[in-house]
Protein backbone atom coordinates (compact mmCIF):
# COMPACT_ATOMS: atom_id res chain seq x y z
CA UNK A 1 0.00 0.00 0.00
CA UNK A 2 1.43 3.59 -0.81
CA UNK A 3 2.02 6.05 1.71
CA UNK A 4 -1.07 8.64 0.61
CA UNK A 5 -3.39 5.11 1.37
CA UNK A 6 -1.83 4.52 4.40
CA UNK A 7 -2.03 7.97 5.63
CA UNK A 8 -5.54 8.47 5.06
CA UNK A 9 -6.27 4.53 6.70
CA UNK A 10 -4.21 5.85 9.68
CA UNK A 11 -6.64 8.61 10.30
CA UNK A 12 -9.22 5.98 10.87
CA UNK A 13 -11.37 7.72 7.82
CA UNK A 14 -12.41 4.48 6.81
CA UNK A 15 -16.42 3.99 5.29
CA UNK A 16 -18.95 5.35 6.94
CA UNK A 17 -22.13 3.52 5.99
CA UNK A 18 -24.70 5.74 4.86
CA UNK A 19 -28.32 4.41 2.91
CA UNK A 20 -30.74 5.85 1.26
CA UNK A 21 -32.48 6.09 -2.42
CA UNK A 22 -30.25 6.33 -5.56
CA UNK A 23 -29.36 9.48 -6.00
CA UNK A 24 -27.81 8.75 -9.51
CA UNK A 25 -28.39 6.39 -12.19
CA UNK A 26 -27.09 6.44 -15.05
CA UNK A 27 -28.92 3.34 -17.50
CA UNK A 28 -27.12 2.00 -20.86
CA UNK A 29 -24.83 4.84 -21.55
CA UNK A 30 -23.15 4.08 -24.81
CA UNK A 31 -21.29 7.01 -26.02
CA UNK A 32 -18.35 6.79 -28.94
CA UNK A 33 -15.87 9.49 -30.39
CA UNK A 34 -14.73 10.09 -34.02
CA UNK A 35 -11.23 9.25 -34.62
CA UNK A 36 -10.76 11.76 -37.63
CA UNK A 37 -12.65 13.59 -40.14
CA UNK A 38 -13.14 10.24 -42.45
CA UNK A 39 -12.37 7.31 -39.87
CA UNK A 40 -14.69 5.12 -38.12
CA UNK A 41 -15.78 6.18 -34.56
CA UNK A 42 -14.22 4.60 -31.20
CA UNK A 43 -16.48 3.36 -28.75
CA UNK A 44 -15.29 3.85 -24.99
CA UNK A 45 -18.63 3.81 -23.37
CA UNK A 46 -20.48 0.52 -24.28
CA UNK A 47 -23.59 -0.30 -22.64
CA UNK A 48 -23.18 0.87 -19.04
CA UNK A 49 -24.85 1.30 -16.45
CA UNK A 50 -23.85 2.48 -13.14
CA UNK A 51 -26.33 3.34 -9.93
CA UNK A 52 -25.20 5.51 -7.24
CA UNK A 53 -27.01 5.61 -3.79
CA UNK A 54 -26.97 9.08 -1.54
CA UNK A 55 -23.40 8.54 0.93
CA UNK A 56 -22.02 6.33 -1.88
CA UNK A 57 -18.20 6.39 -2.25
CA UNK A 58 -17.33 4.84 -5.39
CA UNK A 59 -14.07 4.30 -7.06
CA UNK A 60 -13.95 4.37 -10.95
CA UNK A 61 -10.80 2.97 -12.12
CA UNK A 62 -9.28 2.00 -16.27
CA UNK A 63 -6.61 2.32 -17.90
CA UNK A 64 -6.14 6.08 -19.94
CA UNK A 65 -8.23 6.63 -23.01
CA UNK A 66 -10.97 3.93 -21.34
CA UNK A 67 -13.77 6.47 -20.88
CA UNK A 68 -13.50 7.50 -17.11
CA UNK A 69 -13.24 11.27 -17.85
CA UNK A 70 -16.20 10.97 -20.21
CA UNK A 71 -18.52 9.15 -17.85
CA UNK A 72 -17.70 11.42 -15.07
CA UNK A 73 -18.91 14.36 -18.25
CA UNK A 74 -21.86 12.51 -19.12
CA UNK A 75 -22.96 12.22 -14.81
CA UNK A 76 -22.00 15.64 -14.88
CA UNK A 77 -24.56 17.00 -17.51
CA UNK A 78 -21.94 18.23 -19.75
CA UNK A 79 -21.63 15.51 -22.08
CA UNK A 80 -25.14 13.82 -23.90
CA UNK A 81 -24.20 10.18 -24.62
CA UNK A 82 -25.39 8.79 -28.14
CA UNK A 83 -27.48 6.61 -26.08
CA UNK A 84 -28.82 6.35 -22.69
CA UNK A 85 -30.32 8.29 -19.79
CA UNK A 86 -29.15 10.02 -16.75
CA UNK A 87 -31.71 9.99 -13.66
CA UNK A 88 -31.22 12.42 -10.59
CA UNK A 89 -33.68 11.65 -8.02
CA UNK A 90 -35.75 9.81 -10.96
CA UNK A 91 -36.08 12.72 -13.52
CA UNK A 92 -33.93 12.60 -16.74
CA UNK A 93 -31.12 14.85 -16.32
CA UNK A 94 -31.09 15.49 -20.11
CA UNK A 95 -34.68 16.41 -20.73
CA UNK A 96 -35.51 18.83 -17.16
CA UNK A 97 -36.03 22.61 -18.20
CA UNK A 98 -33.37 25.47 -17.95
CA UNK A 99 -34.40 25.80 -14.02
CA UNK A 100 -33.93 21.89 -13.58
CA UNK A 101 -30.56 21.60 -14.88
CA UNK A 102 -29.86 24.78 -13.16
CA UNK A 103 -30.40 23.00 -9.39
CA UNK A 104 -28.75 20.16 -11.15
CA UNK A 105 -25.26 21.45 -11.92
CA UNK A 106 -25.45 22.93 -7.76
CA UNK A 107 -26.59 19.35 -7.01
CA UNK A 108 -23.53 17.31 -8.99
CA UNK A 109 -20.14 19.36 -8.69
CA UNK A 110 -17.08 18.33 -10.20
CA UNK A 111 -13.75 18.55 -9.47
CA UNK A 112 -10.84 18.46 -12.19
CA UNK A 113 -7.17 16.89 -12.25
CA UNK A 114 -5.53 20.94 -12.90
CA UNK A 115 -7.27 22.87 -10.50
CA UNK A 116 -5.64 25.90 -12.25
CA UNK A 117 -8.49 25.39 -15.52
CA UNK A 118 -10.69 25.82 -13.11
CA UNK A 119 -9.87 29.19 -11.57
CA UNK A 120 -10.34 32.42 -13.76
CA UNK A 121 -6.69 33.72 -13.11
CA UNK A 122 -7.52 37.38 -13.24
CA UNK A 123 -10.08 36.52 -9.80
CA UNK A 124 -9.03 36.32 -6.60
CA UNK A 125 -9.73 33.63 -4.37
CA UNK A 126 -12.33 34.91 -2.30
CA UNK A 127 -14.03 36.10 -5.13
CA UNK A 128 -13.87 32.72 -7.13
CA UNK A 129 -15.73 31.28 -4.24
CA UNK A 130 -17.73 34.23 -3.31
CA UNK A 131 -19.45 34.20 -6.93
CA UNK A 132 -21.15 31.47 -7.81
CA UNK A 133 -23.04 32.07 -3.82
CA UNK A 134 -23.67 34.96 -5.53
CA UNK A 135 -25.03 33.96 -9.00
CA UNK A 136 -27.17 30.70 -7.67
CA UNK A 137 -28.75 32.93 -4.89
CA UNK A 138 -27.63 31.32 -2.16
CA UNK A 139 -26.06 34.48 -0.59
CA UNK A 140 -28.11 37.84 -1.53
CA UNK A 141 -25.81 39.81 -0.43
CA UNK A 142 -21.64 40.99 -1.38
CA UNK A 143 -21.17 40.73 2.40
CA UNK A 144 -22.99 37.56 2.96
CA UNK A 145 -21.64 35.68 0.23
CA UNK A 146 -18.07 37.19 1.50
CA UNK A 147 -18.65 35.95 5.24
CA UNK A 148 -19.82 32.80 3.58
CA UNK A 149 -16.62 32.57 1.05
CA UNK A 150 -14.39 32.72 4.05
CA UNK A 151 -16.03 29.93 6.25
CA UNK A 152 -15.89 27.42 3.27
CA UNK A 153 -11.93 28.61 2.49
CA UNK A 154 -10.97 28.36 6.17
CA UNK A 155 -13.30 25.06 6.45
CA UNK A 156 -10.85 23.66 3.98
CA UNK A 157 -7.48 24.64 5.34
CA UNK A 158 -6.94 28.29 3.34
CA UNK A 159 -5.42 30.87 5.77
CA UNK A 160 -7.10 34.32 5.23
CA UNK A 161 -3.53 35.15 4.58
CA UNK A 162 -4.68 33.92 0.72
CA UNK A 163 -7.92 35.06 0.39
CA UNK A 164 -6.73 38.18 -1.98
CA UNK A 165 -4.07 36.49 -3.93
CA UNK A 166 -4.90 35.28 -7.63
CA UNK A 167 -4.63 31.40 -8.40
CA UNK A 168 -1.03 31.91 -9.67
CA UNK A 169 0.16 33.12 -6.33
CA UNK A 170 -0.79 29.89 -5.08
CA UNK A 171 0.00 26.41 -4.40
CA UNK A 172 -1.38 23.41 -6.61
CA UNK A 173 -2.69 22.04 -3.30
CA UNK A 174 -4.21 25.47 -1.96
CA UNK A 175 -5.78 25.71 -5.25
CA UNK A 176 -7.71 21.64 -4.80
CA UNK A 177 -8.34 23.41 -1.65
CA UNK A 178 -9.99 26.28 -3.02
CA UNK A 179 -12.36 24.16 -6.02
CA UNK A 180 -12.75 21.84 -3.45
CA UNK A 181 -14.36 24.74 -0.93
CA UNK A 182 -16.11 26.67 -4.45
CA UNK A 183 -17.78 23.35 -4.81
CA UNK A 184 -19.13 23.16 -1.00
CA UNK A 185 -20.75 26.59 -1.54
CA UNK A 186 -23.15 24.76 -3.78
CA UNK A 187 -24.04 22.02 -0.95
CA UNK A 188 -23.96 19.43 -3.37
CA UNK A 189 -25.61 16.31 -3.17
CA UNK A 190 -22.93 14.39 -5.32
CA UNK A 191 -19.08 15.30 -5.75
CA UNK A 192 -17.31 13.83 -8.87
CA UNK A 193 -13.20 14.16 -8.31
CA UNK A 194 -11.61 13.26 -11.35
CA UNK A 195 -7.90 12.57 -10.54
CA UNK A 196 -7.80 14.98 -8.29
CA UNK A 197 -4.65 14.29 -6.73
CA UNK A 198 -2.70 13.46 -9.85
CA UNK A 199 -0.60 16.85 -9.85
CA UNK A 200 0.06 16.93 -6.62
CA UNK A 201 3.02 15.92 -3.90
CA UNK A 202 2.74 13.18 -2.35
CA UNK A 203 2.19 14.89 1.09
CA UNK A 204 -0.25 17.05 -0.57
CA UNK A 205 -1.87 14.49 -1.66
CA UNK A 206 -2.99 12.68 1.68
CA UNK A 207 -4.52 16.03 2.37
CA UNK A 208 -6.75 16.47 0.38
CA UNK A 209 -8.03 13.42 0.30
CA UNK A 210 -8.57 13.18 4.09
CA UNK A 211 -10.63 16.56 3.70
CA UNK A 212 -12.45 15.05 0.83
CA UNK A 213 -13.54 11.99 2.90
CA UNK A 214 -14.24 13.72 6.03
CA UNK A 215 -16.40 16.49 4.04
CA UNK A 216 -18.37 13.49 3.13
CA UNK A 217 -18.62 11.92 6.15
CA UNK A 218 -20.31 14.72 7.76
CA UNK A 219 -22.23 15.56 5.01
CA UNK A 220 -22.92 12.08 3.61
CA UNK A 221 -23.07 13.23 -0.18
CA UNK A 222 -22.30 10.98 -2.64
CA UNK A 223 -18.67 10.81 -4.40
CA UNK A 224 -17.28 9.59 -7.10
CA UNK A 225 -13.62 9.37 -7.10
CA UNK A 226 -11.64 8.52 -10.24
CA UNK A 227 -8.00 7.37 -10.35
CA UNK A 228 -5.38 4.75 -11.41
CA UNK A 229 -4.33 4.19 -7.76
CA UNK A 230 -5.81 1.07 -6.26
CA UNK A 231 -4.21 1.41 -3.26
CA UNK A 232 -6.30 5.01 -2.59
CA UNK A 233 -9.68 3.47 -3.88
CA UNK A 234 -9.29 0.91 -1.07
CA UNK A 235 -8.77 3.61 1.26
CA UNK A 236 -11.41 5.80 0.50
CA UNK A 237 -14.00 4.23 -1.20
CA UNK A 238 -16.67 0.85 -0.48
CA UNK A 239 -17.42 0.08 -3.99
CA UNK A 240 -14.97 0.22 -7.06
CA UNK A 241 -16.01 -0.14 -10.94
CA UNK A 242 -13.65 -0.72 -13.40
CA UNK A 243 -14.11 0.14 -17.38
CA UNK A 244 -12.76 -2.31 -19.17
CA UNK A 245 -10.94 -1.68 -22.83
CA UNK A 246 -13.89 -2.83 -24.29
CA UNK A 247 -16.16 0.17 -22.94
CA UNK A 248 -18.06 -2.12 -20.71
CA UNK A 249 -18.38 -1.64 -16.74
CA UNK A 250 -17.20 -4.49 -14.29
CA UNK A 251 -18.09 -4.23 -10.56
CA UNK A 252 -15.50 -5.42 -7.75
CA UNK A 253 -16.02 -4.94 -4.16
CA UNK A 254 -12.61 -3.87 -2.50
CA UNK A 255 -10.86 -7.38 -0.99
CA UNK A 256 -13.62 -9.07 -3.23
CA UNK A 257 -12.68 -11.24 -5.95
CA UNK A 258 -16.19 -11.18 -7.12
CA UNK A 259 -17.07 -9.17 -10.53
CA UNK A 260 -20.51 -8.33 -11.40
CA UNK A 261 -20.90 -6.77 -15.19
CA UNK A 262 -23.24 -3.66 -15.00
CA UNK A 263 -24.24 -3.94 -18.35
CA UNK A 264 -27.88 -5.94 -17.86
């Protein structure tokens, strides 16, 4: 086990069990990309299916190019798959009006490998969290979404110190930090991290993750966490799902030899 794993198992963060209705389900997504302007397409997303209960923390694991970053787009609402259907809560995500997929995008945040493409780098970081408080009315006023921006950045381990510097004054891991405490704001029901540790040191890496877990231990949304490191699903999540290089989805329950295909 690497050290990041055995950092975060050392903090006794292991699963809390949390039930409840499926808060995501995402039924026969098949979804396939042109190779160039007169090949054939690729498929990468063949069939799957993948259900997601409220507290869930599952793994998604493959091997680059297999279609993890385009699921995670597709869950997220800003991909349509060629076939398929997304269901929050039971309505399609893909056919609810302008003020549906506007509680939507609050409900299911995402969280990118380069926290940096994330960040306008003319903003400062109170103001790239104070905005969208602003903009999805969840604050209605400068000084309440600014008393509000602070909480979430000192919540997740940004000194005040920081608060006026612009995202290239700051660390990779103070900037997770920040999309990490942007995407709080929102109270989201469902958190998909995609890599989100990738670019980051070692040390730095343990970090975040132990806020990520804890965040969702007390709030007991649903995450999503896609990686190559097996070591970290173990750690942090209680199911894992695996794309295989034929676009299909294969279940295994961490310490489990047993595979289930998702694809019925």
């Amino acid at each position: 086990m690497n050290v990041v794993a055995s950092n975060i198992l050392s903090q006794s963060l292991w699963i809390t069990e949390w039930y409840g209705a499926f808060m995501l389900q995402a039924d026969h997504i098949t979804h396939a990309f042109r190779t160039g302007l007169f090949s054939s397409s690729r498929m990468v997303l063949n069939n799957v299916s993948l259900h997601i209960e409220r507290g869930n923390r599952c793994g998604l694991i493959g091997p680059s190019g297999s279609g993890k970053s385009t699921l995670a787009r597709i869950l997220a609402a800003q991909l349509i798959p060629n076939r398929g259907t997304v269901r929050y809560e039971g309505k399609d995500v893909f056919r609810m009006d302008a003020a549906g997929k506007r509680r939507y995008r609050c409900a299911v945040q995402m969280i990118f490998q380069n926290p940096l493409l994330s960040l306008d780098p003319m903003q400062k970081i109170i103001d790239a969290v104070r905005e969208p408080l602003m903009v999805h009315n969840i604050c209605r006023t400068q000084t309440q979404g600014t008393d509000m921006a602070s909480e979430l950045l000192t919540r997740c381990g940004i000194s005040e110190a920081v608060f006026q510097r612009k995202p290239c004054q700051i660390s990779g891991g103070q900037a997770q930090r920040v999309v990490i405490a942007r995407a709080l704001g929102l109270r989201p029901d469902f958190l998909i991290a995609d890599e989100p540790t990738s670019m980051l040191d070692i040390s730095v890496q343990a970090q975040i993750l132990r806020l990520m877990m804890s965040i969702q231990t007390e709030s007991g949304m649903g995450i999503l966490l896609i990686t190559h490191d097996m070591d970290l699903i173990r750690a942090c999540c209680d199911r894992v799902v695996r794309i295989q290089p034929d676009g299909t989805l294969v279940e295994e329950r961490p310490g489990m030899d047993e595979k289930i295909r998702l694809t019925s």
